[in-house]
C-alpha atoms as a PDB file:
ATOM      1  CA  UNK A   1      23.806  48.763 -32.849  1.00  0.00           C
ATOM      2  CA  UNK A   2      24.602  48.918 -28.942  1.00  0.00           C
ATOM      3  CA  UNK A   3      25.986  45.992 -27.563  1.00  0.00           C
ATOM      4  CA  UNK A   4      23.324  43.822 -24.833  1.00  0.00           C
ATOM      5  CA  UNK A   5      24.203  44.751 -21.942  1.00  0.00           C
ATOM      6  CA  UNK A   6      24.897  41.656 -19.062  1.00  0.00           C
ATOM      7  CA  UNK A   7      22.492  41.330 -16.731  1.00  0.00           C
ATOM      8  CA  UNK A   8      24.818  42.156 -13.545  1.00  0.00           C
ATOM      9  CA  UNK A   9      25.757  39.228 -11.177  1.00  0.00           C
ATOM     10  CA  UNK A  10      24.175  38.969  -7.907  1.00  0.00           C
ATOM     11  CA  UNK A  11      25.948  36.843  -5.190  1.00  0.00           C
ATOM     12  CA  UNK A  12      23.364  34.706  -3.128  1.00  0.00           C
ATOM     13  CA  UNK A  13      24.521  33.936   0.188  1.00  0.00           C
ATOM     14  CA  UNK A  14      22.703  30.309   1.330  1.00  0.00           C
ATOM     15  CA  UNK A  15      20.129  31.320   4.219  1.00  0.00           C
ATOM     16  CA  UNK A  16      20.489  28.681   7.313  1.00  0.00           C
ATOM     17  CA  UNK A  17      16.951  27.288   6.877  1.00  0.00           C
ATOM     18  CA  UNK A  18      18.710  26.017   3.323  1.00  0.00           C
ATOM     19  CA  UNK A  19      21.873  24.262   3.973  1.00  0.00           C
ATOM     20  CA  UNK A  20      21.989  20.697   4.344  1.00  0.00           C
ATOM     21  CA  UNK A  21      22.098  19.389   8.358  1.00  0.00           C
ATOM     22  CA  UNK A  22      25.288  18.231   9.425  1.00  0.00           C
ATOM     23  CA  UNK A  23      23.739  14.833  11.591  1.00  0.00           C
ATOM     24  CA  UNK A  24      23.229  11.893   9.757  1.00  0.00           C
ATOM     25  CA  UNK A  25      19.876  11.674  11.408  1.00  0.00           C
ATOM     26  CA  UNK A  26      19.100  15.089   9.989  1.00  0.00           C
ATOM     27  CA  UNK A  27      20.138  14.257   6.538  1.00  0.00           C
ATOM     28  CA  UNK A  28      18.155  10.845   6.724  1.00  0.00           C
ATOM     29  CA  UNK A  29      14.932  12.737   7.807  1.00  0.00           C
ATOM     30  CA  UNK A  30      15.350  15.996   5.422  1.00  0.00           C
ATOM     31  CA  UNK A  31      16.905  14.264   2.661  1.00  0.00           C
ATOM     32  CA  UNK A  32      15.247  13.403  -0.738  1.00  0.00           C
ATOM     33  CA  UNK A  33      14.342  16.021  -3.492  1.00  0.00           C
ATOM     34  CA  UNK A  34      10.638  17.536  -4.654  1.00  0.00           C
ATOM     35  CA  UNK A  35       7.846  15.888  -5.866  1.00  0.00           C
ATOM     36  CA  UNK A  36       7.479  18.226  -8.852  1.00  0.00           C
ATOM     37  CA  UNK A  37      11.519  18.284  -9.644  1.00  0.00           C
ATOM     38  CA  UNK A  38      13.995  15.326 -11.813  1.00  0.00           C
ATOM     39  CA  UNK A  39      15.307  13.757  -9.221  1.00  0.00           C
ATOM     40  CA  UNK A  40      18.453  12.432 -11.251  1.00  0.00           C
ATOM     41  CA  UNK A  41      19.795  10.137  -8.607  1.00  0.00           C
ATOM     42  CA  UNK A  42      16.499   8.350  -8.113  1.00  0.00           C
ATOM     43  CA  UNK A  43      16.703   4.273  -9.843  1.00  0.00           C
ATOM     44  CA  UNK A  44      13.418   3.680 -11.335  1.00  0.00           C
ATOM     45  CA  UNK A  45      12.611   0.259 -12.228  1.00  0.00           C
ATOM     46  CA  UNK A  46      10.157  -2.053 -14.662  1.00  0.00           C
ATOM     47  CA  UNK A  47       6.328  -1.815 -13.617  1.00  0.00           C
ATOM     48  CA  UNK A  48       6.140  -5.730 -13.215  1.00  0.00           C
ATOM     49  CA  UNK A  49       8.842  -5.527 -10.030  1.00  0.00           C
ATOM     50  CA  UNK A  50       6.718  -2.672  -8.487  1.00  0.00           C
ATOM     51  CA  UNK A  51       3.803  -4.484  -8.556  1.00  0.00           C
ATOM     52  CA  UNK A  52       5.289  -7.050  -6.332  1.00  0.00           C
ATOM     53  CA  UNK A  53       6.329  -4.191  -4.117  1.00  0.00           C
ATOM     54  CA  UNK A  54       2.242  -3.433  -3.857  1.00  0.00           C
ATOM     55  CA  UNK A  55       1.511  -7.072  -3.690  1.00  0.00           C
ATOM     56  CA  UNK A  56       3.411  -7.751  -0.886  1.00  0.00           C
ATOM     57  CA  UNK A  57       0.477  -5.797   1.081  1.00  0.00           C
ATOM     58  CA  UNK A  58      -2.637  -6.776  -1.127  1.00  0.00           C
ATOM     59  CA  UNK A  59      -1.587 -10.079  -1.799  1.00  0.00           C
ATOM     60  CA  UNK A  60      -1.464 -10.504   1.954  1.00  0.00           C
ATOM     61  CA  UNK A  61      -5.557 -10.587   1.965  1.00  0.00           C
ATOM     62  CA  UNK A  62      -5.448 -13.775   0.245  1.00  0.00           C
ATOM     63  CA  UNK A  63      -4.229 -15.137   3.837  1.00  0.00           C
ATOM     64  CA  UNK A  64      -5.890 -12.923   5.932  1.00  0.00           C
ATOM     65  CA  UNK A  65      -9.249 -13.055   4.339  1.00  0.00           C
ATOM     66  CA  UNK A  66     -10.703 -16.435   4.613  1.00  0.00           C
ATOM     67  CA  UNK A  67      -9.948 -16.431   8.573  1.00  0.00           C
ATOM     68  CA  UNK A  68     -10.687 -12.803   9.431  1.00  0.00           C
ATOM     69  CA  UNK A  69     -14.584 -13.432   7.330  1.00  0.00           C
ATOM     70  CA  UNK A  70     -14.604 -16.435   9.309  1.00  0.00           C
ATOM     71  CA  UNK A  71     -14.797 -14.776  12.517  1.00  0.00           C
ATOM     72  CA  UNK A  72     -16.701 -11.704  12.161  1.00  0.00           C
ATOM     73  CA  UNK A  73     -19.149 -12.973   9.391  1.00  0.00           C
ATOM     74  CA  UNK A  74     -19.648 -16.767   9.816  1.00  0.00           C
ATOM     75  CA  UNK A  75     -21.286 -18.679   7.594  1.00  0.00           C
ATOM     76  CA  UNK A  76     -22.158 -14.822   6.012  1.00  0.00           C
ATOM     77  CA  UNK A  77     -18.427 -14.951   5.329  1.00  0.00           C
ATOM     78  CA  UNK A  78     -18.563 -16.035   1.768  1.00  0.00           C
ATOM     79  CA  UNK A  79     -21.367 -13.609   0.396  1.00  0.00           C
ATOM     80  CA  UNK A  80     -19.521 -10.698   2.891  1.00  0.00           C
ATOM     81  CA  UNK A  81     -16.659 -11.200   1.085  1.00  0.00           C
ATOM     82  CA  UNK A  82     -18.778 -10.976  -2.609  1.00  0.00           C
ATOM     83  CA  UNK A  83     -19.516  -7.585  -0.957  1.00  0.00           C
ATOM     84  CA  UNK A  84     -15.974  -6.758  -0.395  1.00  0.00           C
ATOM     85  CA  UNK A  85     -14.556  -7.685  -3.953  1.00  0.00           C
ATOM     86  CA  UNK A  86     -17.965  -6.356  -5.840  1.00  0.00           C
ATOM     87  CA  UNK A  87     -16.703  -2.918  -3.784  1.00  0.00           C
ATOM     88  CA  UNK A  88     -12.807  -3.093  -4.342  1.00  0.00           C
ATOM     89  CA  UNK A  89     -13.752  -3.494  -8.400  1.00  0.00           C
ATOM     90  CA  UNK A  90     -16.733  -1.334  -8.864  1.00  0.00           C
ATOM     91  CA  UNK A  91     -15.278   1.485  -6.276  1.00  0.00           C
ATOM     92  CA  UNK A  92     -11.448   1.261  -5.323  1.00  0.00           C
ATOM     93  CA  UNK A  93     -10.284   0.304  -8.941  1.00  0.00           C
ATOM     94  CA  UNK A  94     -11.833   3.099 -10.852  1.00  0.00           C
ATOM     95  CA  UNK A  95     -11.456   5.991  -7.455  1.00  0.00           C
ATOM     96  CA  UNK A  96      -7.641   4.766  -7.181  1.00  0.00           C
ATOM     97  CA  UNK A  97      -7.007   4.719 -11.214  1.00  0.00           C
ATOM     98  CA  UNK A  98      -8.307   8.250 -11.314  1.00  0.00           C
ATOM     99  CA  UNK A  99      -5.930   9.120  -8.387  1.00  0.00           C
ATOM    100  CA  UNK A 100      -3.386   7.403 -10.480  1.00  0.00           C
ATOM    101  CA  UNK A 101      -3.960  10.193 -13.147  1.00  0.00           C
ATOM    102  CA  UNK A 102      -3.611  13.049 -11.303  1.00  0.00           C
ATOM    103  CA  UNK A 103      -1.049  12.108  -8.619  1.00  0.00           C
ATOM    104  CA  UNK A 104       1.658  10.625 -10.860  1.00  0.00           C
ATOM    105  CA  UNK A 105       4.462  11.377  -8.667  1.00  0.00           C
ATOM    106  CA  UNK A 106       3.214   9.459  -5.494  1.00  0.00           C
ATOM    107  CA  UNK A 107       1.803  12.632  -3.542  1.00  0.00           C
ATOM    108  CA  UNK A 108      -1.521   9.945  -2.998  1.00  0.00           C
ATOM    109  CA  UNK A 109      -5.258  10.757  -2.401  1.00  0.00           C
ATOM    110  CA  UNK A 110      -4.139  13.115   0.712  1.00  0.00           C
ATOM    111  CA  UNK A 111      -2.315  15.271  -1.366  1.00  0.00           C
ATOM    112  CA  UNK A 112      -5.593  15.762  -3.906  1.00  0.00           C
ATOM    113  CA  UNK A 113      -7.428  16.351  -0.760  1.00  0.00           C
ATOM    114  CA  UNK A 114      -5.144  19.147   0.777  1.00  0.00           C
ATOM    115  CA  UNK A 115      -5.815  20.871  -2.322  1.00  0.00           C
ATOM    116  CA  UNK A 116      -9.492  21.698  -1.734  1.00  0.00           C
ATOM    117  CA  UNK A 117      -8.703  23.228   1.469  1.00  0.00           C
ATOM    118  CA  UNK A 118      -6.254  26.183   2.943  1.00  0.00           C
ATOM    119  CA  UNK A 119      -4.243  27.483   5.688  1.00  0.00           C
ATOM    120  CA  UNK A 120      -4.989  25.400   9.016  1.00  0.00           C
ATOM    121  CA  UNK A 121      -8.306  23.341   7.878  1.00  0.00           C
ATOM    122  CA  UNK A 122      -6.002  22.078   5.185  1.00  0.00           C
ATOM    123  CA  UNK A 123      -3.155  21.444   7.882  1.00  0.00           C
ATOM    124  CA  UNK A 124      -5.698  19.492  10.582  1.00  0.00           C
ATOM    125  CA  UNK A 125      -7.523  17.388   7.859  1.00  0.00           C
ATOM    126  CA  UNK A 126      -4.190  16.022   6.207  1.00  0.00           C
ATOM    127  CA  UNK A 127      -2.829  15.735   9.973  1.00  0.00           C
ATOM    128  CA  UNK A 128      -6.613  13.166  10.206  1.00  0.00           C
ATOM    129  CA  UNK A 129      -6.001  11.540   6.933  1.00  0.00           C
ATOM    130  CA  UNK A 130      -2.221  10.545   7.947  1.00  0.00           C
ATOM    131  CA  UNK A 131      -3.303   9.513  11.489  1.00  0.00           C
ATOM    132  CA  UNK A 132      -6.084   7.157   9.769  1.00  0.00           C
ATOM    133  CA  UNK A 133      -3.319   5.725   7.390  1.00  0.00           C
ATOM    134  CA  UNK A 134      -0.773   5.462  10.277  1.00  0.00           C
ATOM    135  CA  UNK A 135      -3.008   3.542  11.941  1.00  0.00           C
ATOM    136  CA  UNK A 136      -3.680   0.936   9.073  1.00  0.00           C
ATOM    137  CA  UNK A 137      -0.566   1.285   8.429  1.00  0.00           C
ATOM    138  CA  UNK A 138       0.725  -0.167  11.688  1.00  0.00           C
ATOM    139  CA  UNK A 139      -2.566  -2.953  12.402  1.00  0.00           C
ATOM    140  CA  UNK A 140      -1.291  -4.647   8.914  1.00  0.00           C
ATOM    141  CA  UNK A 141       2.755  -4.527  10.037  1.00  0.00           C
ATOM    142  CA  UNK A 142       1.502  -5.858  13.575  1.00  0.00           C
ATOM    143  CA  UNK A 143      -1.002  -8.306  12.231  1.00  0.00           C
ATOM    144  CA  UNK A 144       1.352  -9.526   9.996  1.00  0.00           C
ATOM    145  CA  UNK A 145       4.053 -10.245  11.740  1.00  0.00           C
ATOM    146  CA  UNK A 146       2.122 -11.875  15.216  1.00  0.00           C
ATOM    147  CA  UNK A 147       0.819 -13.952  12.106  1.00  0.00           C
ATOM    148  CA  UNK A 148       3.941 -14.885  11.060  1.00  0.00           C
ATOM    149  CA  UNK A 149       5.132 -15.961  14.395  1.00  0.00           C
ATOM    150  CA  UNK A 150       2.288 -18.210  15.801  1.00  0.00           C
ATOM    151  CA  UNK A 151       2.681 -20.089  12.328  1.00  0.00           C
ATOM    152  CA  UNK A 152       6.622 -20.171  12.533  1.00  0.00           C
ATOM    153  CA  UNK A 153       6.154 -21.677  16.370  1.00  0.00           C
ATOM    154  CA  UNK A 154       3.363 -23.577  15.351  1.00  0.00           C
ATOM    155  CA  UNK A 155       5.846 -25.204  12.364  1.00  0.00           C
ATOM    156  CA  UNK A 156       7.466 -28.210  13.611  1.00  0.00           C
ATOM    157  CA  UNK A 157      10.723 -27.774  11.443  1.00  0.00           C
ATOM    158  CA  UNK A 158      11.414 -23.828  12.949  1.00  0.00           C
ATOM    159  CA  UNK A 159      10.153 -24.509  16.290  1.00  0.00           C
ATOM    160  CA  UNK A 160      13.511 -25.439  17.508  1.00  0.00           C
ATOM    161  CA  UNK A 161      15.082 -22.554  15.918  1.00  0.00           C
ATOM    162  CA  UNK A 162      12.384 -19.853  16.983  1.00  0.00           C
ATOM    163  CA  UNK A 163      11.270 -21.055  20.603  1.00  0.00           C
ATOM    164  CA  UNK A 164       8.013 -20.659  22.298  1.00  0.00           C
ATOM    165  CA  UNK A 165       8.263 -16.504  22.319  1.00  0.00           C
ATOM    166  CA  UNK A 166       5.704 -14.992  19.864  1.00  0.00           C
ATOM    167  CA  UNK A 167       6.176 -11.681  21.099  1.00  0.00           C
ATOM    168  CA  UNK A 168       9.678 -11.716  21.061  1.00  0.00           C
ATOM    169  CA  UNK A 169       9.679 -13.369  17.394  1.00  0.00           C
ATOM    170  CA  UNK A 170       7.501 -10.440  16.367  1.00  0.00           C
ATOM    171  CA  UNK A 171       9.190  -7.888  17.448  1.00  0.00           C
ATOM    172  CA  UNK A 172      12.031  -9.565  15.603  1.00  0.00           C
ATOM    173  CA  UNK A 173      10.634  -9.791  12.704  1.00  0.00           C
ATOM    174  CA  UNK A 174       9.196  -6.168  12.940  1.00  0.00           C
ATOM    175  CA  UNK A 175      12.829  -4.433  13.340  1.00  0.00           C
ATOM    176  CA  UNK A 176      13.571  -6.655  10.187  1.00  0.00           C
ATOM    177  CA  UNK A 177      11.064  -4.819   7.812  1.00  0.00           C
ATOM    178  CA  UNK A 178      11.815  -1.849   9.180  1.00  0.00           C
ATOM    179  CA  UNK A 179      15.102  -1.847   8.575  1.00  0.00           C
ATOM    180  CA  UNK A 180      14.255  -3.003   5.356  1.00  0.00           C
ATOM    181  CA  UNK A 181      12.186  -0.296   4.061  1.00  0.00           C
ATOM    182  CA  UNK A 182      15.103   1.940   6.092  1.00  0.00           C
ATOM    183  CA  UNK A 183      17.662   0.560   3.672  1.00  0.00           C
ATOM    184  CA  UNK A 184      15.547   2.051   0.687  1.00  0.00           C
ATOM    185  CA  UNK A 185      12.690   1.302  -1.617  1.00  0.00           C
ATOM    186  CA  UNK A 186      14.893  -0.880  -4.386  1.00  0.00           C
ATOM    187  CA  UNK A 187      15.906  -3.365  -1.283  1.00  0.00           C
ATOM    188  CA  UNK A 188      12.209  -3.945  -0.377  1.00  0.00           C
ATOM    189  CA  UNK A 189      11.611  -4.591  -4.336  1.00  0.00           C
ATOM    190  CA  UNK A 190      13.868  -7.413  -3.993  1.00  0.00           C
ATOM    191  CA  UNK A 191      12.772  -8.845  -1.244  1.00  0.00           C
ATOM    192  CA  UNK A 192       9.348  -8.740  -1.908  1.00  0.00           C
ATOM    193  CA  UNK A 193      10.001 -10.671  -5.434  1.00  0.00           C
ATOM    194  CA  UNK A 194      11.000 -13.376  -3.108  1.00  0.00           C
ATOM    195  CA  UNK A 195       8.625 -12.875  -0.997  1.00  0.00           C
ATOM    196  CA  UNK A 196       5.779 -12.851  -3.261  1.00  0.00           C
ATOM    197  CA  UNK A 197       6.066 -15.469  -5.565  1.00  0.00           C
ATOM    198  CA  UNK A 198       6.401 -18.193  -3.096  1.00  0.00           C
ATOM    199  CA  UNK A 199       3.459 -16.834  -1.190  1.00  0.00           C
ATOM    200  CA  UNK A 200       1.336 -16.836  -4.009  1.00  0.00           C
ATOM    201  CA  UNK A 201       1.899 -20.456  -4.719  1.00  0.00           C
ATOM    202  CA  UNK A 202       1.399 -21.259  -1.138  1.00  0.00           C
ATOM    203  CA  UNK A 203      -1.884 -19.790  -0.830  1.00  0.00           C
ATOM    204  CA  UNK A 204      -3.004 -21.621  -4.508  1.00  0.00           C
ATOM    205  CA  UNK A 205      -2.084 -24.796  -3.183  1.00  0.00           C
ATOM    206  CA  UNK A 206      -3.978 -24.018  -0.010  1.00  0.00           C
ATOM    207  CA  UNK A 207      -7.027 -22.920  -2.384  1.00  0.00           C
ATOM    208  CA  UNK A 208      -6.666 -26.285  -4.332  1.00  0.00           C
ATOM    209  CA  UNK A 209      -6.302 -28.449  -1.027  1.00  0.00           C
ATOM    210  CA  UNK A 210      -9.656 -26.746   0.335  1.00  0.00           C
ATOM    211  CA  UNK A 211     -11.710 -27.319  -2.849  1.00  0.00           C
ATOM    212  CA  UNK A 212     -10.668 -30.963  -2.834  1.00  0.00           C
ATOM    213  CA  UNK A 213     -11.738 -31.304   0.611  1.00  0.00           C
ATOM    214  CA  UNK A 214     -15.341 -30.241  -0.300  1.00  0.00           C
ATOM    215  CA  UNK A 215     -15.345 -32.233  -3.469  1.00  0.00           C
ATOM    216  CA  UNK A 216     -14.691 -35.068  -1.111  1.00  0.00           C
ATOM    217  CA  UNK A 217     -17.019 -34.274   1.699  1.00  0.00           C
ATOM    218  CA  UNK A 218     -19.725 -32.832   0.240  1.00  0.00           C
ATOM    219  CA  UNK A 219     -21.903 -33.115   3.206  1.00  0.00           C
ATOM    220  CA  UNK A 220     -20.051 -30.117   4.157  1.00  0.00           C
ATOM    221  CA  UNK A 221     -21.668 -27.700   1.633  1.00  0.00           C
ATOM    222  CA  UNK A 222     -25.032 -28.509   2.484  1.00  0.00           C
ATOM    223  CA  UNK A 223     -24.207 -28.069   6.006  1.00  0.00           C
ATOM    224  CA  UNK A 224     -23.251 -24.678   5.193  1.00  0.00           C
ATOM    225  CA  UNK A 225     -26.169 -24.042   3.039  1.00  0.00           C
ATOM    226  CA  UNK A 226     -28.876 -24.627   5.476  1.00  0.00           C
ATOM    227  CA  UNK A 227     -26.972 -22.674   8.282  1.00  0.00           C
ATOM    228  CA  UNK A 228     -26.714 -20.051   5.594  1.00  0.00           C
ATOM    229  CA  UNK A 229     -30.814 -20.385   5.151  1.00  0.00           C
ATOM    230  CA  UNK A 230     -31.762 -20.122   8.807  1.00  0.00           C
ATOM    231  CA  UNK A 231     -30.308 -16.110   8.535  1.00  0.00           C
ATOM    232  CA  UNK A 232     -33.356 -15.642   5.989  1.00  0.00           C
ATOM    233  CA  UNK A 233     -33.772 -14.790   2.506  1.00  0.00           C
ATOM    234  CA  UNK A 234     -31.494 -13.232  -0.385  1.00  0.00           C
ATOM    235  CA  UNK A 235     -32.478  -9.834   1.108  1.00  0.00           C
ATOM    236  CA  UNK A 236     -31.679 -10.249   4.817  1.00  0.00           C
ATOM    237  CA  UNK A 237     -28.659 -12.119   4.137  1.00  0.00           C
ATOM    238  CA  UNK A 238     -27.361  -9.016   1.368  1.00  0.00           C
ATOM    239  CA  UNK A 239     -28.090  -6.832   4.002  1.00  0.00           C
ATOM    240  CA  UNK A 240     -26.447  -8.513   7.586  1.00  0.00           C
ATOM    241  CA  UNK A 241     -23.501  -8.983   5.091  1.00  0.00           C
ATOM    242  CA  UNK A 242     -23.220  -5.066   3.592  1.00  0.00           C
ATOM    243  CA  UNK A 243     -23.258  -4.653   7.827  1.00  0.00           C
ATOM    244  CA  UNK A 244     -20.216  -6.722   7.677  1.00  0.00           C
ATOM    245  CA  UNK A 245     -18.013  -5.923   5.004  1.00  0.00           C
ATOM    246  CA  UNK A 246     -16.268  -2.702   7.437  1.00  0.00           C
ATOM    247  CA  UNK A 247     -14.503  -5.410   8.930  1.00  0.00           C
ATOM    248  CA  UNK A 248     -13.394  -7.527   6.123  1.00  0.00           C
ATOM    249  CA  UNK A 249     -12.115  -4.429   4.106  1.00  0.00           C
ATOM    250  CA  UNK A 250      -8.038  -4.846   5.168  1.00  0.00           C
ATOM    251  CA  UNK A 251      -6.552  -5.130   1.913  1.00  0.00           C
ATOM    252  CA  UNK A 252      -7.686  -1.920   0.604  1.00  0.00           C
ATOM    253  CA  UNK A 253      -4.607  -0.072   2.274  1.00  0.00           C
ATOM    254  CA  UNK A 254      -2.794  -1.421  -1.079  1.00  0.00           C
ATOM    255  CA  UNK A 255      -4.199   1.186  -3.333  1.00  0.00           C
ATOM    256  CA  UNK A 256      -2.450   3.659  -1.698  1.00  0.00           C
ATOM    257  CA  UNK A 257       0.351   1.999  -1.465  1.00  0.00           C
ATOM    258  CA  UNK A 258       0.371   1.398  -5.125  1.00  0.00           C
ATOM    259  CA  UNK A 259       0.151   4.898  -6.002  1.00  0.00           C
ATOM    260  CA  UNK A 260       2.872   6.085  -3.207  1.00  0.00           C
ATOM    261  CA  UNK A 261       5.677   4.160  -5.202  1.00  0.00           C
ATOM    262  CA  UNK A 262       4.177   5.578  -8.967  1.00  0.00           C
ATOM    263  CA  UNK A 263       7.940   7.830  -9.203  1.00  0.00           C
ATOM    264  CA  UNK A 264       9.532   4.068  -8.753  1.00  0.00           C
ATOM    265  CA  UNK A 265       8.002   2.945 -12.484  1.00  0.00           C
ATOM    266  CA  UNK A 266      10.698   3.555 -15.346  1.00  0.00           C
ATOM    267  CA  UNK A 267       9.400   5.307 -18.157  1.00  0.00           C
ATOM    268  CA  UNK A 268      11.605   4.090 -21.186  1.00  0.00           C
ATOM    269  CA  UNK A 269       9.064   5.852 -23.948  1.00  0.00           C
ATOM    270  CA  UNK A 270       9.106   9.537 -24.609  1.00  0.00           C
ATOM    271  CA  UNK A 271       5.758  10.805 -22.559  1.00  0.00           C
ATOM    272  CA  UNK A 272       2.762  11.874 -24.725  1.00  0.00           C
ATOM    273  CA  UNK A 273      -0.435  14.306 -24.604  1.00  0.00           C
ATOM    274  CA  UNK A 274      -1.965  10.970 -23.564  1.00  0.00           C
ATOM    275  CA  UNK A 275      -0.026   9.086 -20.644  1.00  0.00           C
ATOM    276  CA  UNK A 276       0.704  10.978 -17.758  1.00  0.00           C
ATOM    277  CA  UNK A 277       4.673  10.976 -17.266  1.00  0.00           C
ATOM    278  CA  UNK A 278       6.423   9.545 -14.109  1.00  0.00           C
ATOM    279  CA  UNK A 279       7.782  11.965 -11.624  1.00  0.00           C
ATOM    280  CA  UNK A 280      11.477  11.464 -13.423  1.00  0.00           C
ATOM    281  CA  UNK A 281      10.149  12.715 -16.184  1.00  0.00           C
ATOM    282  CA  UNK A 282       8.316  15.918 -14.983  1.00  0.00           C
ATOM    283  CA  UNK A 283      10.747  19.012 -15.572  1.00  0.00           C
ATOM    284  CA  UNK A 284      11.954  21.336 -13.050  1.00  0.00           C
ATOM    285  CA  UNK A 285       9.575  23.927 -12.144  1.00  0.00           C
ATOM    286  CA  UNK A 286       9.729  26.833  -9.984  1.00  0.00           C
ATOM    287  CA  UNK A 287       7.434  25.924  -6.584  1.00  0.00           C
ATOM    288  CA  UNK A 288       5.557  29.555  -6.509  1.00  0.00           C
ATOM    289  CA  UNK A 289       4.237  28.849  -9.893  1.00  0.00           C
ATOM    290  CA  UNK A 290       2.317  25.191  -8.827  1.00  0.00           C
ATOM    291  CA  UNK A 291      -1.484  25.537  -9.290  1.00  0.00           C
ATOM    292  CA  UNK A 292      -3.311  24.614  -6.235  1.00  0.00           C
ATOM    293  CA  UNK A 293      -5.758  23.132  -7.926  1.00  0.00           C
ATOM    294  CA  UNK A 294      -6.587  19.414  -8.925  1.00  0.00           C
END
């Protein structure tokens, strides 16, 4: 029998559009590898220490919550905020876990989007979508961090250290997250483990501290209650507080966020017909060959 021939060997020069840049701003901007390929210098870690990564901007409705329902709802604030968890468990959890399934390597819901449309109409509405999530984006780093510094001035213990400045203290305290998240996702784990935790158990003793304050004054309930009454029955009040909700819903932004850092989760078991594999996990695959479909 012949001998196989060798396929013969074809030199391929590197085009210019695929060499690395030279500037380290470049390489910062352009760096990183494809969604759909092993990235095998990403660190992946446990799902418990991403979910403090996500609950650094979800958790943060537990202190933004009770104020922001204060002012645009009143005394509505307490069955506008019903509203707003009734929606983020009957509508966000089971939208965002099916997002979870088919966008396993963080491309998010704007990714599943893009794929219903083509050519420009697929360009402007994903240019939209990121404008709308800029936008949140940005209102929850701002609100945060103004937050942050009327309470740190308004603390007598860091009021000597922090001055009388808000704007300068938030602007601080800005260019410290950013350069944060700049540093890399496994820095802004860590920090928002130590972030978290204490937060939490500031906010629960706040909880606690408010429910023994009605417990002693209970005067204050039925207060409430008949200011509550005078907005009229069940029915009027369910629907003045559905009117409402659009400006209590801030913490939703964390669902996307959630599913953005999905390629973070370590995968230690072998992936099955029945678990969707992290983006580690997906093998390389040649891009002209990706189905545009969901």
């Amino acid at each position: 029998m012949a001998a196989t021939e060798k396929p013969p060997l074809v030199l391929h020069l590197p085009l210019r559009a695929e060499l690395p840049p030279k500037a380290p701003l470049g390489r910062f901007l352009l760096g990183g590898h494809r969604l759909d390929r092993e990235d095998e210098t990403g660190k992946t870690h446990p799902w418990y220490t991403i979910l403090w990564l996500t609950g650094v901007d979800y958790f943060s409705t537990l202190g933004y919550q009770p104020g922001i329902a204060l002012l645009a709802a009143g005394a509505l604030s307490i069955p506008a905020t019903a509203i707003l968890v009734a929606v983020t468990l009957l509508a966000a959890v089971p939208v965002y876990s099916e997002v979870a399934k088919r966008s396993y390597v963080g491309q998010g819901s704007i990714a599943l989007l893009e794929n219903l449309f083509s050519g420009w109409t697929s360009k402007l509405f994903v240019l939209v979508l990121l404008g709308f999530a800029s936008t949140d984006f940005v209102i929850t780093m701002t609100l945060s961090a103004a937050d942050a510094a009327r309470h740190a001035i308004a603390n007598s213990y860091l009021h000597q250290y922090v001055g009388d400045s808000p704007i300068r203290l938030t602007l601080g305290l800005l260019l410290l997250l950013a350069t944060v998240f700049f540093l890399g996702f496994s820095e802004a784990i860590g920090l928002a483990q130590i972030v978290a935790i204490p937060y939490l158990a500031l906010n629960l003793i706040v909880l606690l501290r408010c429910l023994w304050e009605v417990l002693r004054h209970p005067q204050l309930l039925h207060g409430w209650h008949a200011v509550l009454s005078s907005h009229g029955d069940w029915t009027a009040i369910f629907i003045v507080s559905a009117l409402l909700f659009p400006k209590l819903a801030l913490g939703l932004s964390g669902f996307e966020t959630g599913v953005s850092v999905m390629p973070l989760i370590s995968n230690d078991g072998p992936p099955d017909s029945n678990n969707v594999p992290r983006a580690a996990s997906v093998p390389p695959t040649n891009s002209s060959s990706q189905p545009r479909s969901l």
